[in-house]
C-alpha atoms as a PDB file:
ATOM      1  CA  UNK A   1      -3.078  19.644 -10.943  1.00  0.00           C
ATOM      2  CA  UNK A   2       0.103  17.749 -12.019  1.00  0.00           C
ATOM      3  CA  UNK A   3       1.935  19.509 -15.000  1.00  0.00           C
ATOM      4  CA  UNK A   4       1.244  16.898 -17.398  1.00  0.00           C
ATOM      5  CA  UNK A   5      -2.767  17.675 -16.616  1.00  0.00           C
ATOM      6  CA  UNK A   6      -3.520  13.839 -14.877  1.00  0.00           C
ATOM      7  CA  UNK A   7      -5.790  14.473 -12.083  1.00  0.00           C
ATOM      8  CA  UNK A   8      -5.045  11.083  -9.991  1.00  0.00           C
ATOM      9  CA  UNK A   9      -8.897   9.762  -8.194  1.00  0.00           C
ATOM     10  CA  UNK A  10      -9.471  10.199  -4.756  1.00  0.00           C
ATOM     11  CA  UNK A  11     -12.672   7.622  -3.576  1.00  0.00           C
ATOM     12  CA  UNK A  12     -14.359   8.333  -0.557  1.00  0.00           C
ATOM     13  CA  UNK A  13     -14.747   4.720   1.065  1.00  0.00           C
ATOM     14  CA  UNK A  14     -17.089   6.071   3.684  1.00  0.00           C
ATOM     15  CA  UNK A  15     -20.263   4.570   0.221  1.00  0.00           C
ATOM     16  CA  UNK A  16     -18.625   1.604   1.010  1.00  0.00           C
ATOM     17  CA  UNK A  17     -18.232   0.781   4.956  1.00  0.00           C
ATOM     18  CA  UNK A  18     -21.292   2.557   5.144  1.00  0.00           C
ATOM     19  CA  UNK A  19     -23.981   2.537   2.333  1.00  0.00           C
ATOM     20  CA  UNK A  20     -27.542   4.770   2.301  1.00  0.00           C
ATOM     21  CA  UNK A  21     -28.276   3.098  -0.642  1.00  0.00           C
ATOM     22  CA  UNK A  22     -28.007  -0.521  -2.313  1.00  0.00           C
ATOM     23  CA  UNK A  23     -25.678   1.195  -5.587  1.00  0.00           C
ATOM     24  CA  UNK A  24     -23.483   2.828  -2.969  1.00  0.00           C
ATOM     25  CA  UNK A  25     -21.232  -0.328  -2.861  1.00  0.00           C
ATOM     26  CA  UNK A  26     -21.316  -1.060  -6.761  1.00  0.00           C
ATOM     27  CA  UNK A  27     -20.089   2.858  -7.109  1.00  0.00           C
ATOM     28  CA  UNK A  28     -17.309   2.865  -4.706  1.00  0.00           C
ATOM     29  CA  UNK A  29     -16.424  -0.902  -6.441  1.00  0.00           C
ATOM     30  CA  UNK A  30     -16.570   0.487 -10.164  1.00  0.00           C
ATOM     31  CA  UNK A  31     -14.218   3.504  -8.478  1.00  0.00           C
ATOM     32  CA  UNK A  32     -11.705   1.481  -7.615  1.00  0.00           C
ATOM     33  CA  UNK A  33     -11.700  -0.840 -10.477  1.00  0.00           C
ATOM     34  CA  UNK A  34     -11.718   2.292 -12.800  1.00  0.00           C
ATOM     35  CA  UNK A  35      -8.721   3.526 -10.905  1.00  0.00           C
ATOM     36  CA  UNK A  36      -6.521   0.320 -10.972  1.00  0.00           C
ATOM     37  CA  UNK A  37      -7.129   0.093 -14.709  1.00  0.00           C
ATOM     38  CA  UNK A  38      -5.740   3.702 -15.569  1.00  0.00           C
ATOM     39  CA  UNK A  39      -3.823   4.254 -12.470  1.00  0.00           C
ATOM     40  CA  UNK A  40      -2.591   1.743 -10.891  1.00  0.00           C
ATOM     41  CA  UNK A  41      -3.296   2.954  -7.882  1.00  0.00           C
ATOM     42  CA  UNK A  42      -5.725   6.120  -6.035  1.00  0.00           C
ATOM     43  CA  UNK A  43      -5.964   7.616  -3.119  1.00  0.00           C
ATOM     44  CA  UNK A  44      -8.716   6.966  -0.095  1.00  0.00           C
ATOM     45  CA  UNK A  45     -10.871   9.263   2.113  1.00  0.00           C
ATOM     46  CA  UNK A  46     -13.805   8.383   4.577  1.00  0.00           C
ATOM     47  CA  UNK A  47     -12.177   5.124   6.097  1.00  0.00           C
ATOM     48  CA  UNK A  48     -12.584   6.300   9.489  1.00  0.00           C
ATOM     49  CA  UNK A  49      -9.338   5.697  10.519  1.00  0.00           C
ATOM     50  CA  UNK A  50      -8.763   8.917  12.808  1.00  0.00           C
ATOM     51  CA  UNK A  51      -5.487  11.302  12.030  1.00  0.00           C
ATOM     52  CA  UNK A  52      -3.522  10.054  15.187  1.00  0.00           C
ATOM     53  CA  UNK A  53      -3.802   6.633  14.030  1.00  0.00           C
ATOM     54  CA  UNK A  54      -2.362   7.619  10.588  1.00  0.00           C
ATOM     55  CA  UNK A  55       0.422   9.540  12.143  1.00  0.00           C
ATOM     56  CA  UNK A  56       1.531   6.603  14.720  1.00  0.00           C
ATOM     57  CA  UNK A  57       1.673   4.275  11.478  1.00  0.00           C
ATOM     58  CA  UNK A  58       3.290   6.958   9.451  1.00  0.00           C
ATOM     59  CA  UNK A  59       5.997   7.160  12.479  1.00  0.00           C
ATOM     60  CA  UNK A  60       6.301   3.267  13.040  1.00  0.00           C
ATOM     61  CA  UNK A  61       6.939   2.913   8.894  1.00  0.00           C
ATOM     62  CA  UNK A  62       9.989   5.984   9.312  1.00  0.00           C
ATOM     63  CA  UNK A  63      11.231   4.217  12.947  1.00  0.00           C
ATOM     64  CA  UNK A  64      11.752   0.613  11.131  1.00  0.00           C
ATOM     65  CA  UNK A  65      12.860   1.633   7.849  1.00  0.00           C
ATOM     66  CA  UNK A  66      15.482   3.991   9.593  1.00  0.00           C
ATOM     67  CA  UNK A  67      16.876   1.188  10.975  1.00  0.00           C
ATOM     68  CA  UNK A  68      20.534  -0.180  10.345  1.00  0.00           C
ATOM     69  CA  UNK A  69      20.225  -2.903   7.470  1.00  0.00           C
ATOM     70  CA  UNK A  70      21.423  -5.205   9.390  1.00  0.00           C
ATOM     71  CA  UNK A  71      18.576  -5.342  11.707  1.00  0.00           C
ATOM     72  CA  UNK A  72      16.254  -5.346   9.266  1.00  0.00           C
ATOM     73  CA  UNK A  73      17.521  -7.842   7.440  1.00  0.00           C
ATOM     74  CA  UNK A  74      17.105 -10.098  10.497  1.00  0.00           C
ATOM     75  CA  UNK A  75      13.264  -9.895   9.392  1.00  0.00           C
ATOM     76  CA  UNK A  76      13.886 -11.094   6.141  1.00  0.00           C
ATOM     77  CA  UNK A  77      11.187 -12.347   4.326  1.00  0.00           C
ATOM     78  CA  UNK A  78      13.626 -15.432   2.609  1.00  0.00           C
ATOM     79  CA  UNK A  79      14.050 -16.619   6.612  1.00  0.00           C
ATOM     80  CA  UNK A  80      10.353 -16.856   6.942  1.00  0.00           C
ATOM     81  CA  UNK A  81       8.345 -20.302   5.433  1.00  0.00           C
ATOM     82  CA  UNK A  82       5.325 -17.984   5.277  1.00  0.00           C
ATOM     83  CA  UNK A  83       7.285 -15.572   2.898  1.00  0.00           C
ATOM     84  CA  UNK A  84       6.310 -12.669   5.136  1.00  0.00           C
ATOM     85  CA  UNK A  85       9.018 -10.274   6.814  1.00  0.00           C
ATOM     86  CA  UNK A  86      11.606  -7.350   5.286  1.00  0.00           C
ATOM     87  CA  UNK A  87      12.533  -7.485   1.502  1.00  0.00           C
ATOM     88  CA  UNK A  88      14.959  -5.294   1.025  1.00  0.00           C
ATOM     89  CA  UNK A  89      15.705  -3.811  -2.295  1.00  0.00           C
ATOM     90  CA  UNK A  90      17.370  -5.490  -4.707  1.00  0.00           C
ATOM     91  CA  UNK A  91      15.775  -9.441  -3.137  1.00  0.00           C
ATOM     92  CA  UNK A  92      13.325  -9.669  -5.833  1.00  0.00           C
ATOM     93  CA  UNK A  93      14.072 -10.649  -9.525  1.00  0.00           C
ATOM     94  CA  UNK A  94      11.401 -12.152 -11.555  1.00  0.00           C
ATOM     95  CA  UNK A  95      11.717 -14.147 -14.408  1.00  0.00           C
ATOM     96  CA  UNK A  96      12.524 -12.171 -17.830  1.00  0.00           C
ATOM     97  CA  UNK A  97      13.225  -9.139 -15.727  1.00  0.00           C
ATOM     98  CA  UNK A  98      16.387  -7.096 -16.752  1.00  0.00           C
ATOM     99  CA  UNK A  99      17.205  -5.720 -13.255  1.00  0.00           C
ATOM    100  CA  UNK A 100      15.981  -6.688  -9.735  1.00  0.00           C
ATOM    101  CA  UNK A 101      13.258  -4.432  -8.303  1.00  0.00           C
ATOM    102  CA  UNK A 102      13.941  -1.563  -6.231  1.00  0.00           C
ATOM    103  CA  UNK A 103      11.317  -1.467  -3.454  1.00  0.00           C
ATOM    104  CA  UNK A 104      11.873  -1.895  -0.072  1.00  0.00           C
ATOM    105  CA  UNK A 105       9.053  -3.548   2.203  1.00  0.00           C
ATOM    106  CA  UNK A 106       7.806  -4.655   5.120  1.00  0.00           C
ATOM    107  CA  UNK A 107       5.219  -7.646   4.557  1.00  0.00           C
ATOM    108  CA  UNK A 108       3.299  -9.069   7.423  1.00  0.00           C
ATOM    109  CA  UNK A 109       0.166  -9.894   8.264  1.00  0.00           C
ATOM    110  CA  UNK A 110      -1.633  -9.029  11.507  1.00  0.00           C
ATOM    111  CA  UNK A 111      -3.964 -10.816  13.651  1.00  0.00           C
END
Protein backbone atom coordinates (compact mmCIF):
# COMPACT_ATOMS: atom_id res chain seq x y z
CA UNK A 1 0.00 0.00 0.00
CA UNK A 2 1.16 3.57 -0.89
CA UNK A 3 2.64 5.46 2.20
CA UNK A 4 -0.04 7.88 2.41
CA UNK A 5 -2.54 4.59 2.93
CA UNK A 6 -4.66 5.20 -0.73
CA UNK A 7 -5.26 1.86 -2.07
CA UNK A 8 -5.86 2.91 -5.94
CA UNK A 9 -9.05 0.27 -7.56
CA UNK A 10 -8.22 -2.33 -9.76
CA UNK A 11 -11.76 -3.54 -11.83
CA UNK A 12 -11.79 -6.72 -13.38
CA UNK A 13 -13.54 -5.94 -16.87
CA UNK A 14 -13.86 -9.62 -17.60
CA UNK A 15 -18.22 -8.66 -15.50
CA UNK A 16 -18.28 -6.54 -18.25
CA UNK A 17 -17.21 -8.18 -21.80
CA UNK A 18 -18.61 -11.08 -20.33
CA UNK A 19 -21.59 -11.03 -17.83
CA UNK A 20 -23.20 -14.35 -15.83
CA UNK A 21 -25.57 -12.15 -14.60
CA UNK A 22 -27.81 -9.04 -15.72
CA UNK A 23 -26.06 -6.65 -12.51
CA UNK A 24 -22.66 -7.77 -13.75
CA UNK A 25 -22.55 -4.77 -16.21
CA UNK A 26 -24.19 -2.13 -13.74
CA UNK A 27 -21.23 -3.32 -11.14
CA UNK A 28 -18.31 -3.07 -13.35
CA UNK A 29 -20.16 0.53 -14.62
CA UNK A 30 -20.66 1.88 -10.91
CA UNK A 31 -16.68 0.65 -10.58
CA UNK A 32 -15.53 2.75 -12.91
CA UNK A 33 -17.64 5.70 -12.27
CA UNK A 34 -16.68 5.35 -8.50
CA UNK A 35 -13.08 5.36 -9.58
CA UNK A 36 -13.09 8.46 -11.93
CA UNK A 37 -14.83 10.42 -9.18
CA UNK A 38 -12.06 9.79 -6.42
CA UNK A 39 -9.31 8.82 -8.67
CA UNK A 40 -9.21 9.99 -11.66
CA UNK A 41 -8.20 7.14 -13.03
CA UNK A 42 -7.85 2.88 -12.00
CA UNK A 43 -6.35 0.20 -13.19
CA UNK A 44 -7.94 -2.87 -15.46
CA UNK A 45 -7.73 -6.71 -15.30
CA UNK A 46 -9.76 -9.43 -17.27
CA UNK A 47 -9.77 -7.58 -20.76
CA UNK A 48 -8.43 -10.46 -22.48
CA UNK A 49 -5.88 -8.80 -24.13
CA UNK A 50 -3.00 -11.55 -23.85
CA UNK A 51 0.62 -10.43 -22.23
CA UNK A 52 2.45 -10.43 -25.69
CA UNK A 53 0.04 -8.06 -26.99
CA UNK A 54 0.66 -5.71 -23.99
CA UNK A 55 4.35 -6.00 -24.34
CA UNK A 56 4.43 -5.26 -28.33
CA UNK A 57 2.31 -2.00 -27.43
CA UNK A 58 4.40 -1.30 -24.42
CA UNK A 59 7.56 -1.57 -26.96
CA UNK A 60 5.88 0.40 -29.94
CA UNK A 61 4.93 3.42 -27.16
CA UNK A 62 9.11 3.33 -25.95
CA UNK A 63 10.24 2.89 -30.00
CA UNK A 64 8.17 6.23 -31.05
CA UNK A 65 8.59 8.27 -28.10
CA UNK A 66 12.45 7.53 -28.28
CA UNK A 67 12.46 9.08 -31.33
CA UNK A 68 14.41 12.38 -32.29
CA UNK A 69 11.83 15.37 -31.85
CA UNK A 70 12.12 16.21 -34.95
CA UNK A 71 10.51 13.21 -36.35
CA UNK A 72 7.94 13.26 -34.17
CA UNK A 73 7.04 16.45 -34.60
CA UNK A 74 6.43 15.63 -38.29
CA UNK A 75 3.19 13.87 -36.75
CA UNK A 76 2.04 16.81 -35.18
CA UNK A 77 -1.31 16.94 -34.23
CA UNK A 78 -1.57 21.09 -35.30
CA UNK A 79 -0.65 19.63 -39.12
CA UNK A 80 -3.59 17.35 -38.97
CA UNK A 81 -7.48 18.91 -39.76
CA UNK A 82 -8.66 15.94 -37.69
CA UNK A 83 -6.54 17.20 -34.65
CA UNK A 84 -5.07 13.72 -34.30
CA UNK A 85 -1.14 13.05 -34.42
CA UNK A 86 2.00 13.91 -31.78
CA UNK A 87 1.50 16.76 -29.18
CA UNK A 88 4.44 17.31 -27.77
CA UNK A 89 4.81 18.90 -24.44
CA UNK A 90 4.49 22.23 -23.97
CA UNK A 91 1.59 22.50 -27.45
CA UNK A 92 -1.28 22.74 -25.21
CA UNK A 93 -2.34 25.89 -23.19
CA UNK A 94 -5.87 26.31 -22.24
CA UNK A 95 -7.56 29.26 -21.43
CA UNK A 96 -6.91 30.68 -17.72
CA UNK A 97 -4.09 28.22 -17.44
CA UNK A 98 -0.81 29.60 -15.83
CA UNK A 99 1.63 27.29 -17.69
CA UNK A 100 1.22 25.01 -20.76
CA UNK A 101 0.73 21.31 -19.97
CA UNK A 102 3.44 18.94 -19.77
CA UNK A 103 2.27 15.68 -21.40
CA UNK A 104 3.51 14.26 -24.29
CA UNK A 105 1.09 12.13 -26.64
CA UNK A 106 0.40 10.27 -29.35
CA UNK A 107 -3.41 10.68 -30.47
CA UNK A 108 -4.81 8.61 -33.24
CA UNK A 109 -7.46 6.69 -33.93
CA UNK A 110 -7.43 3.24 -35.53
CA UNK A 111 -9.57 1.55 -37.94
Amino acid sequence: MPSGGIELPIIDLSGYLNPKSPEDKAEVVARVRDACARFGFFQVKGHGIPVSTQRTFLESLNNFFSLPKEEKKKLSFLENPCRRGYEASGDTLREGDALPDSKEVRNYVTD
